[in-house]
N, C-alpha and C. Protein backbone atom coordinates (compact mmCIF):
# COMPACT_ATOMS: atom_id res chain seq x y z
N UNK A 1 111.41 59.14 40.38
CA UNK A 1 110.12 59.38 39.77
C UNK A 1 109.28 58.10 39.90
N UNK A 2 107.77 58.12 40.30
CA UNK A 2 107.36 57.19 40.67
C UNK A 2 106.04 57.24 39.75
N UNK A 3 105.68 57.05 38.04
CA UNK A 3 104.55 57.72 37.77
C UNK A 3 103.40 55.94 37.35
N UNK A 4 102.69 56.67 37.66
CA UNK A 4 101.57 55.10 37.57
C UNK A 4 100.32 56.10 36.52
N UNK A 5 99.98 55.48 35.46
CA UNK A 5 99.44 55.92 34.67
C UNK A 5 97.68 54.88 34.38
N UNK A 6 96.36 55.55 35.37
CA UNK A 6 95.64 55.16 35.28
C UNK A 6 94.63 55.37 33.95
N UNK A 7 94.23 54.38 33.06
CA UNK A 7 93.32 54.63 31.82
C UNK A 7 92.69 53.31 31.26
N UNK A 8 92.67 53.54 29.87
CA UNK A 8 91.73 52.24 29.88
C UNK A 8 92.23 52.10 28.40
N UNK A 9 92.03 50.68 28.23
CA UNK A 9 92.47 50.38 27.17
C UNK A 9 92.51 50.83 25.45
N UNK A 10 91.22 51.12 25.54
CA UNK A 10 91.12 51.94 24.09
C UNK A 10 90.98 53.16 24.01
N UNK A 11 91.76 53.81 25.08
CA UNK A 11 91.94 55.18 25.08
C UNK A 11 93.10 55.66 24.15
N UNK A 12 92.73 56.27 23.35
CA UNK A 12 94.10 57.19 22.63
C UNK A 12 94.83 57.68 23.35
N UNK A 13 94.42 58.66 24.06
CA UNK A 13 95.10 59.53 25.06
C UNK A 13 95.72 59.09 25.84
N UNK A 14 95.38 57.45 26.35
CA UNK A 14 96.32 56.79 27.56
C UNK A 14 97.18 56.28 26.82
N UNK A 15 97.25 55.24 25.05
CA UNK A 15 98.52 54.95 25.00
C UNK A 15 99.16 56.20 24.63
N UNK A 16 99.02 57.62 24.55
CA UNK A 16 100.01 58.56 23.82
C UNK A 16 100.60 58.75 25.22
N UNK A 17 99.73 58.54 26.68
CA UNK A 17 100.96 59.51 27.61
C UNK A 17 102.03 58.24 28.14
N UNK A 18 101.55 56.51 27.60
CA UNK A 18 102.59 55.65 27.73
C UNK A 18 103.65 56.03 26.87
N UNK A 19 103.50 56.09 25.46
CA UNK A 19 104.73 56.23 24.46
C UNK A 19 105.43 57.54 24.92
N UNK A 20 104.82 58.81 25.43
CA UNK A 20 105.46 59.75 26.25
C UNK A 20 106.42 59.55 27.21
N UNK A 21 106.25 58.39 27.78
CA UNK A 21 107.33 57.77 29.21
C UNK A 21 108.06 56.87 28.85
N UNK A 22 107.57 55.92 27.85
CA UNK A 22 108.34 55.37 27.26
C UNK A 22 109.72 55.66 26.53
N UNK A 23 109.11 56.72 25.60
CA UNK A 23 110.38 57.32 24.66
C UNK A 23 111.43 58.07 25.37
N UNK A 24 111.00 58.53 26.53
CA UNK A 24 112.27 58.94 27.86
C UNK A 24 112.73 58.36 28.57
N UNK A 25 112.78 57.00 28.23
CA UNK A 25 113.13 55.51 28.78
C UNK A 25 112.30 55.69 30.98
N UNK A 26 111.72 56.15 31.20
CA UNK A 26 110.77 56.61 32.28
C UNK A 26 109.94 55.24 33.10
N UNK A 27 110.29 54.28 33.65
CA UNK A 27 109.44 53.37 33.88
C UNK A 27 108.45 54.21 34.82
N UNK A 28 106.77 53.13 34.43
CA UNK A 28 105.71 53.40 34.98
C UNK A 28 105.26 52.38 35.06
N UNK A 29 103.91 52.37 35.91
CA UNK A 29 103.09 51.53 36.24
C UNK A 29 101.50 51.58 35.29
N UNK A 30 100.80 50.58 34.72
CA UNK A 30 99.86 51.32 34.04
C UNK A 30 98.58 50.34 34.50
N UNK A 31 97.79 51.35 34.94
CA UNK A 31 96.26 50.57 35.85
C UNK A 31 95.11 50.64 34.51
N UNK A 32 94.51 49.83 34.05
CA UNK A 32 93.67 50.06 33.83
C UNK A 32 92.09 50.14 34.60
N UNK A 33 91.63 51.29 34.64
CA UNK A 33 91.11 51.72 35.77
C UNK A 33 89.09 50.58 35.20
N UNK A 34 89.26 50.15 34.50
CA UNK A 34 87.56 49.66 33.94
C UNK A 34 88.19 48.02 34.64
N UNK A 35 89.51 47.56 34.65
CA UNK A 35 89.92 46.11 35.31
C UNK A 35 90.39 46.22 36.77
N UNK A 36 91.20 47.03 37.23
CA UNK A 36 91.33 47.31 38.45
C UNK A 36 90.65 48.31 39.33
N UNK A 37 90.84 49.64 38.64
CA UNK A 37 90.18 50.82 39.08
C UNK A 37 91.50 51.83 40.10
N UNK A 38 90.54 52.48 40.71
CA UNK A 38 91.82 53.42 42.14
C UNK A 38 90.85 52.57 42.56
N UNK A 39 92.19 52.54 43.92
CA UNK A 39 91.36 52.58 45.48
C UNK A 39 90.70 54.04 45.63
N UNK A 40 90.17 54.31 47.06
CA UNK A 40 89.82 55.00 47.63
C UNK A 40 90.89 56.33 48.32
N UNK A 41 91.81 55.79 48.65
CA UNK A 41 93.17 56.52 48.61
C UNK A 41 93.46 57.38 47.25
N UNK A 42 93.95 56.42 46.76
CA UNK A 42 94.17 56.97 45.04
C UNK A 42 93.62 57.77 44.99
N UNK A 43 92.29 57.96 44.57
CA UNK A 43 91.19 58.35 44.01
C UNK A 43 90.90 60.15 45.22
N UNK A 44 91.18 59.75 46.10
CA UNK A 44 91.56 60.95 47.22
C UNK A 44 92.46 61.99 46.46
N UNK A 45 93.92 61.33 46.49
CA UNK A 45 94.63 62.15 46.03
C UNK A 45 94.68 62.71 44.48
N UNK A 46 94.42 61.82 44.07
CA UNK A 46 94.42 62.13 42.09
C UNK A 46 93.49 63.44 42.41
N UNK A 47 92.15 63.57 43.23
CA UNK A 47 91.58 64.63 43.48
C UNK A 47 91.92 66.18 43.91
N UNK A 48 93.01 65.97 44.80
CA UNK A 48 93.45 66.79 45.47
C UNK A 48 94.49 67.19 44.29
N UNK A 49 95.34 66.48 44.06
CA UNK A 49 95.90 66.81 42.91
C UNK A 49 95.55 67.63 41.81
N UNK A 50 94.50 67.04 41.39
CA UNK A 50 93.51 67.84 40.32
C UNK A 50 92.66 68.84 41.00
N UNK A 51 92.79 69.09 41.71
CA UNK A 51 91.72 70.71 42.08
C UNK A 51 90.25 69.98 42.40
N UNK A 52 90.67 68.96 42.25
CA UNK A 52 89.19 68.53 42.96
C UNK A 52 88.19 67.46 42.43
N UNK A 53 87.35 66.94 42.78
CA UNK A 53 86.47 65.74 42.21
C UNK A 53 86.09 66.13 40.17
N UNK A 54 85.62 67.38 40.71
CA UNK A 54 84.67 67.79 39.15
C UNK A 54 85.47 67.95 38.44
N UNK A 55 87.16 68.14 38.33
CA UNK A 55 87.90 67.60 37.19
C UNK A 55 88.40 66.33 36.67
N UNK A 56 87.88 65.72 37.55
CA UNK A 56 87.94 64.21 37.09
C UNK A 56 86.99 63.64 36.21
N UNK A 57 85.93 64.36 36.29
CA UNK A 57 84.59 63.46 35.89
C UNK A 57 84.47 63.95 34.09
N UNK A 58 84.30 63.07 33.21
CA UNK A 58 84.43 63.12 31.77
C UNK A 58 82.97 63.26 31.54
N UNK A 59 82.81 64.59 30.88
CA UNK A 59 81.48 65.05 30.58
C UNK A 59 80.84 64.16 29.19
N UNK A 60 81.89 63.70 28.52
CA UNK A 60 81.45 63.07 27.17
C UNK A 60 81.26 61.57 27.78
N UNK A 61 81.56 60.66 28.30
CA UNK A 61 81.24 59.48 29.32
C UNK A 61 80.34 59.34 28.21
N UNK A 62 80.12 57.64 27.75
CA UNK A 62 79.22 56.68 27.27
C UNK A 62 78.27 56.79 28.02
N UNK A 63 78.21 56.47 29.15
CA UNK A 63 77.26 56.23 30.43
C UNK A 63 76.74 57.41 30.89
N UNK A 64 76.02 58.06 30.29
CA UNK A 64 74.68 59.06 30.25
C UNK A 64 74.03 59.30 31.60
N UNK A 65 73.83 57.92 31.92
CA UNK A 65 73.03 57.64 33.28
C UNK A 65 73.65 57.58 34.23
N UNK A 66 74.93 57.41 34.20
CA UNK A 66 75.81 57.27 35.45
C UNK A 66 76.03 58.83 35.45
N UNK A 67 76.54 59.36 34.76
CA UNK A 67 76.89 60.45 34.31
C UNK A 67 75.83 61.52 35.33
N UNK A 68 74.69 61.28 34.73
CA UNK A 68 73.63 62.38 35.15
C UNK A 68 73.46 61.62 36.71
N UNK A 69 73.65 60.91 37.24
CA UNK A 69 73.74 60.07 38.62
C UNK A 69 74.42 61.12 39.12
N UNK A 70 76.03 60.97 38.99
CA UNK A 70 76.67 61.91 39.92
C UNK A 70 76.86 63.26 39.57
N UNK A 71 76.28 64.02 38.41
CA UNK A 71 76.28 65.52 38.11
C UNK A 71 75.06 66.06 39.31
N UNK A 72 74.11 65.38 39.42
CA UNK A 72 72.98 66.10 40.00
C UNK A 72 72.85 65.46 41.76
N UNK A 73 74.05 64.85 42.37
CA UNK A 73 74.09 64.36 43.52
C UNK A 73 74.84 65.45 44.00
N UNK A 74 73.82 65.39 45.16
CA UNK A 74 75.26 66.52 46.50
C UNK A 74 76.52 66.11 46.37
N UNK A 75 76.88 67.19 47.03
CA UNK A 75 78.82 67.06 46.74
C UNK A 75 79.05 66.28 48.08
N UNK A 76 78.30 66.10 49.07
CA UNK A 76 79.18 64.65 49.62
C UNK A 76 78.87 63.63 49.44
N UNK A 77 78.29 63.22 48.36
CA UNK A 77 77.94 62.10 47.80
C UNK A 77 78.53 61.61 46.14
N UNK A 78 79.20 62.74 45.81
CA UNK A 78 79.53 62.75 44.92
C UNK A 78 81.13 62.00 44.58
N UNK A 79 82.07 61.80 45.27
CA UNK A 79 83.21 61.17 45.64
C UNK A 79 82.98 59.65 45.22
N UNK A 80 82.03 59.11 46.34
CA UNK A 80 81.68 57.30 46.33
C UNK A 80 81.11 57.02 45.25
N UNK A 81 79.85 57.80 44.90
CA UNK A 81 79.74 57.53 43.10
C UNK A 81 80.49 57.46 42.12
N UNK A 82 81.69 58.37 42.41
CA UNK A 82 82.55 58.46 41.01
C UNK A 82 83.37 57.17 41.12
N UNK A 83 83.51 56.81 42.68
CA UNK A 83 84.32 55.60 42.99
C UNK A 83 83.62 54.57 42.44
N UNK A 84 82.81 54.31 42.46
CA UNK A 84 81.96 53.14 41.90
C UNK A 84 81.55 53.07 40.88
N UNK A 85 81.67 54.41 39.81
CA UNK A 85 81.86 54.50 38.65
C UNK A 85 82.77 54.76 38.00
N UNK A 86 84.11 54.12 38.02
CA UNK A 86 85.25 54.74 37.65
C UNK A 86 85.50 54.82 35.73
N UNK A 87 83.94 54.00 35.66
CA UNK A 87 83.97 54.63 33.97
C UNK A 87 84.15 55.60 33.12
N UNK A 88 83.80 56.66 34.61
CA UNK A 88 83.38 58.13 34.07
C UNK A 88 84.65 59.00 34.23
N UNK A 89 85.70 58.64 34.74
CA UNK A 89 86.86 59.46 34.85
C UNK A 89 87.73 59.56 33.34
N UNK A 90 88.10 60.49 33.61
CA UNK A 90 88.26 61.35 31.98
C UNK A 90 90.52 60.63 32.39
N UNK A 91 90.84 60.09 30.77
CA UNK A 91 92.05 59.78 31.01
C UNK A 91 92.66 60.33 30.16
N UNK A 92 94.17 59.74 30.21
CA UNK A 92 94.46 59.08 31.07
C UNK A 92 94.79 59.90 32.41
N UNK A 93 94.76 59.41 33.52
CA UNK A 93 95.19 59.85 34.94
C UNK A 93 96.62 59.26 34.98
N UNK A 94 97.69 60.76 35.68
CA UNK A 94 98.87 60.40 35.50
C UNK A 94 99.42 61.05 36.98
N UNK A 95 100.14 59.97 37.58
CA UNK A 95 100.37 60.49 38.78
C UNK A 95 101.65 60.01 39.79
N UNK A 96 102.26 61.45 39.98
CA UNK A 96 103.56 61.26 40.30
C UNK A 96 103.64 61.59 41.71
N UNK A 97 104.17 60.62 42.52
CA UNK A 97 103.63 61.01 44.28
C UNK A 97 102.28 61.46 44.34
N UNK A 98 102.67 62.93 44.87
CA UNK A 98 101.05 63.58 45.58
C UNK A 98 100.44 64.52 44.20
N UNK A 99 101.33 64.46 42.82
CA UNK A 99 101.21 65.29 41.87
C UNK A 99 100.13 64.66 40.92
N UNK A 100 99.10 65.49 40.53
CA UNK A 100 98.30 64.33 39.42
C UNK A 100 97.95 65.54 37.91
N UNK A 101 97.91 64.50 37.13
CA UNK A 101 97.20 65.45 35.81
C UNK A 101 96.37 64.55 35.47
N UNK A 102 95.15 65.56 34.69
CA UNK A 102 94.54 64.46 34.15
C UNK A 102 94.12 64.62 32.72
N UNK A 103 93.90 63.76 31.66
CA UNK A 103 94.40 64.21 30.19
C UNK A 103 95.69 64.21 29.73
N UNK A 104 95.85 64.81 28.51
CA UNK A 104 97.23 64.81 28.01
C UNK A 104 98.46 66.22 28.47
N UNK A 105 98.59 66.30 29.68
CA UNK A 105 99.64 67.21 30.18
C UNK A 105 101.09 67.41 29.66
N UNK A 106 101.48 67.31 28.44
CA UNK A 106 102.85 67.00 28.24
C UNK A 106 104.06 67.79 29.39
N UNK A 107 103.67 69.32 29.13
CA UNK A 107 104.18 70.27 29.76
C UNK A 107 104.70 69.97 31.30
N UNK A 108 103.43 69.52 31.54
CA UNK A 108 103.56 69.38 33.39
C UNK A 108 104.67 67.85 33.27
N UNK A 109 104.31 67.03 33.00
CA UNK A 109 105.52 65.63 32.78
C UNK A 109 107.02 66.14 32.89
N UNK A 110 106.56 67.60 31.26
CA UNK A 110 108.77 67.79 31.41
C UNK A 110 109.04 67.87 32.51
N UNK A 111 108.05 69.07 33.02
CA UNK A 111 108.44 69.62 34.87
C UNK A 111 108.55 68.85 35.65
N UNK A 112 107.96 67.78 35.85
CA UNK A 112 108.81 66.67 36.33
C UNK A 112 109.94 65.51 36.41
N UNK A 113 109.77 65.40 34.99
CA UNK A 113 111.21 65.20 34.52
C UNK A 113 112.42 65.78 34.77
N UNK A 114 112.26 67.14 34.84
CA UNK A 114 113.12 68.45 35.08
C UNK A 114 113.16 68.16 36.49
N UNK A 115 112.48 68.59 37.40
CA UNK A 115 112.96 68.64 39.12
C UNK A 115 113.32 67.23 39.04
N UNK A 116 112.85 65.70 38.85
CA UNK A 116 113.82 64.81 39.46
C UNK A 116 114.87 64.72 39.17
């Protein structure tokens, strides 16, 4: 199991899906995505994973303006914005190989827990 857990520091939701991996003794990796961010790769797959760009993007976002930036941009423009705004991605992002959730998935985790 290889899970790297992208979020941000004063997220609730990101330390609950650490103490989640934690308490199954589960090592992970944990990005905070506002100090490091995804690459461009990453950020590919966490997509593909998730069904796609527009489940990534956190409708409640502080950033209003960024926000309304990439809601009302064409969809091939919409990718590099979110990349350059990685404020706006809704966490925590949790991602195992090519598998991603985003939010608090408990369910999907067991299932991985379970097949490895």
């Amino acid at each position: 199991m290889n899970i790297q857990i992208f979020g941000k520091k004063k997220c609730f939701d990101t330390k609950k899906a650490e103490r989640f991996f934690k308490e199954r003794k589960i090592n992970f990796q944990n990005i905070d995505i506002l100090d490091k961010g995804m690459s461009k790769g990453e950020l590919t797959k966490v997509a593909q994973g998730v069904g796609g760009i527009e489940n990534l993007i956190d409708k409640n976002a502080k950033d209003k303006e960024s926000l309304l930036l990439i809601e009302y941009s064409p969809d091939e423009t919409k990718f590099e914005k979110l990349l350059d705004n990685q404020q706006l991605l809704k966490t925590p992002i949790v991602r195992n190989k090519n598998k991603a959730t985003v939010g608090m998935a408990e369910k999907t985790w067991e299932e991985w827990i379970k097949e490895d």
